[in-house]
C-alpha atoms as a PDB file:
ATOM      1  CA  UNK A   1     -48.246  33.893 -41.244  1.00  0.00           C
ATOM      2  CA  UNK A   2     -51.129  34.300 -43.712  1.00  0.00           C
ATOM      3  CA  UNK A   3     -52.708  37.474 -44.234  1.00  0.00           C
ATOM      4  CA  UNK A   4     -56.407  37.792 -45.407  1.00  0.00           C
ATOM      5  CA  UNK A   5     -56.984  40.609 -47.983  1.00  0.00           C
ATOM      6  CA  UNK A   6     -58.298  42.899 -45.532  1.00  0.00           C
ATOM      7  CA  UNK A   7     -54.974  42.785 -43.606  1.00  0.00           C
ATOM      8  CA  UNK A   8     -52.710  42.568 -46.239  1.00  0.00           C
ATOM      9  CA  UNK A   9     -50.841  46.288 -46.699  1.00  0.00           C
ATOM     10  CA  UNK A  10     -48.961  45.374 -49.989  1.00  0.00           C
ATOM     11  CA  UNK A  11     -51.157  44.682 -53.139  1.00  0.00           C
ATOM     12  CA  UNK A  12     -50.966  43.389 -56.515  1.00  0.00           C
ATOM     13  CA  UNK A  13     -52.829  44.641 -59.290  1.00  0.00           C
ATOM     14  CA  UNK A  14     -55.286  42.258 -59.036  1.00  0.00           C
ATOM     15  CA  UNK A  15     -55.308  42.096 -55.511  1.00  0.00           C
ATOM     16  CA  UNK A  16     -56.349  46.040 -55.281  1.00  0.00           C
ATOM     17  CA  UNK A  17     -58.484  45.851 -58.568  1.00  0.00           C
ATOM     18  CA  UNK A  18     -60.337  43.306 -56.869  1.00  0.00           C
ATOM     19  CA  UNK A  19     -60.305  45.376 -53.190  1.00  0.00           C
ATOM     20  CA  UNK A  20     -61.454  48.557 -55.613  1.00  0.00           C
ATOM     21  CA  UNK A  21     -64.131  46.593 -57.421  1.00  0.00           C
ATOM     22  CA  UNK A  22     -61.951  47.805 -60.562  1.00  0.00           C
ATOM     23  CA  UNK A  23     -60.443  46.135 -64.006  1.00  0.00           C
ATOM     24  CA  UNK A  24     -56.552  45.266 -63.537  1.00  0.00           C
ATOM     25  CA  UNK A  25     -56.408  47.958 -67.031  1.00  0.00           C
ATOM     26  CA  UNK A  26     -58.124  50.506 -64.477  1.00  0.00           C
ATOM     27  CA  UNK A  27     -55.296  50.055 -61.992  1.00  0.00           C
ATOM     28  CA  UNK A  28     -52.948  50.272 -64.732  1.00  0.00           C
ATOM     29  CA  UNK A  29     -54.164  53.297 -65.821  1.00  0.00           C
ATOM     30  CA  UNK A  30     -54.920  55.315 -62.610  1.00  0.00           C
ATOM     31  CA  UNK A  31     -51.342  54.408 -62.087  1.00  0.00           C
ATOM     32  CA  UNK A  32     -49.669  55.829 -65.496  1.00  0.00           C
ATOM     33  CA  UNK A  33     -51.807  58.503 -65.122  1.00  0.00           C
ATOM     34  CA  UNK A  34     -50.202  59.078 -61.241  1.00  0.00           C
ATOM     35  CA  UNK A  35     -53.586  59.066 -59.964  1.00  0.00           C
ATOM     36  CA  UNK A  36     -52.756  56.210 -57.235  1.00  0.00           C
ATOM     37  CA  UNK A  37     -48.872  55.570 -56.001  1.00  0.00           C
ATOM     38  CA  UNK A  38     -46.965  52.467 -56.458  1.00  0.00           C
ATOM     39  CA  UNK A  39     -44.194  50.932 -57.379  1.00  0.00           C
ATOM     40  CA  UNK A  40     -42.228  48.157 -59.198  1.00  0.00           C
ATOM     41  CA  UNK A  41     -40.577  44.907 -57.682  1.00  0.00           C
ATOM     42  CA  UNK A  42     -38.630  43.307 -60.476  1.00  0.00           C
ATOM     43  CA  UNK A  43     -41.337  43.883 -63.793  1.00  0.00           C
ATOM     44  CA  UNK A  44     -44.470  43.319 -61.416  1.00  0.00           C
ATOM     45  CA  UNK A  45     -46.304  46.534 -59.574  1.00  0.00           C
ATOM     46  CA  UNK A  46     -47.097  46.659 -56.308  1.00  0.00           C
ATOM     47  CA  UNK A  47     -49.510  48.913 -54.207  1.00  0.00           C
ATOM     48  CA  UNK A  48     -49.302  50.112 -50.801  1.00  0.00           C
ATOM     49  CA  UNK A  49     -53.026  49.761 -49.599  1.00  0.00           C
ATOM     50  CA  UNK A  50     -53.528  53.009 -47.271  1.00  0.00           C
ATOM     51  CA  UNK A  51     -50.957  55.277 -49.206  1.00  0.00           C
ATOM     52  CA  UNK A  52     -53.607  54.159 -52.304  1.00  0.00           C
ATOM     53  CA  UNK A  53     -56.743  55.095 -50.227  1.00  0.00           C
ATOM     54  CA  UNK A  54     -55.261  58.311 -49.359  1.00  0.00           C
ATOM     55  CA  UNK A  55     -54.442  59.207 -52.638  1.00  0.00           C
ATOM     56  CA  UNK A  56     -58.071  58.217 -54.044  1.00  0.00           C
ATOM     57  CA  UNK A  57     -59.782  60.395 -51.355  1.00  0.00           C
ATOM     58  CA  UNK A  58     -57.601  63.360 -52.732  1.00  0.00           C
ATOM     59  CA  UNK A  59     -58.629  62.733 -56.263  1.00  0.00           C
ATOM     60  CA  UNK A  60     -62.122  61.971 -57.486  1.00  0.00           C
ATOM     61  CA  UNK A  61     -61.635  58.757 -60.372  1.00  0.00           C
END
């Protein structure tokens, strides 16, 4: 079953930079810096797609 990126809950870095309209290094950062939640499968981060819209409306970027 594909998913389009509007229906897709679990992003890459360049999947959610591109859903943000953001650099990859922006999503990088924002995440060192704890600003958005994610987390690592193997050496590659991942992003949860409504737990990262929820954090972003908490925190102004």
């Amino acid at each position: 079953m594909n998913q389009t990126r509007e229906e897709k809950r679990i992003l890459s870095v360049k999947e959610l930079a591109d859903f943000l309209g953001v650099s990859p290094y922006s999503i990088y950062k924002m995440a060192r810096e704890r600003k958005i939640p994610g987390f690592k499968i193997g050496n590659k981060f991942r992003f949860d797609r409504e737990s990262v819209l929820a954090a972003l409306k908490k925190v102004s970027i």
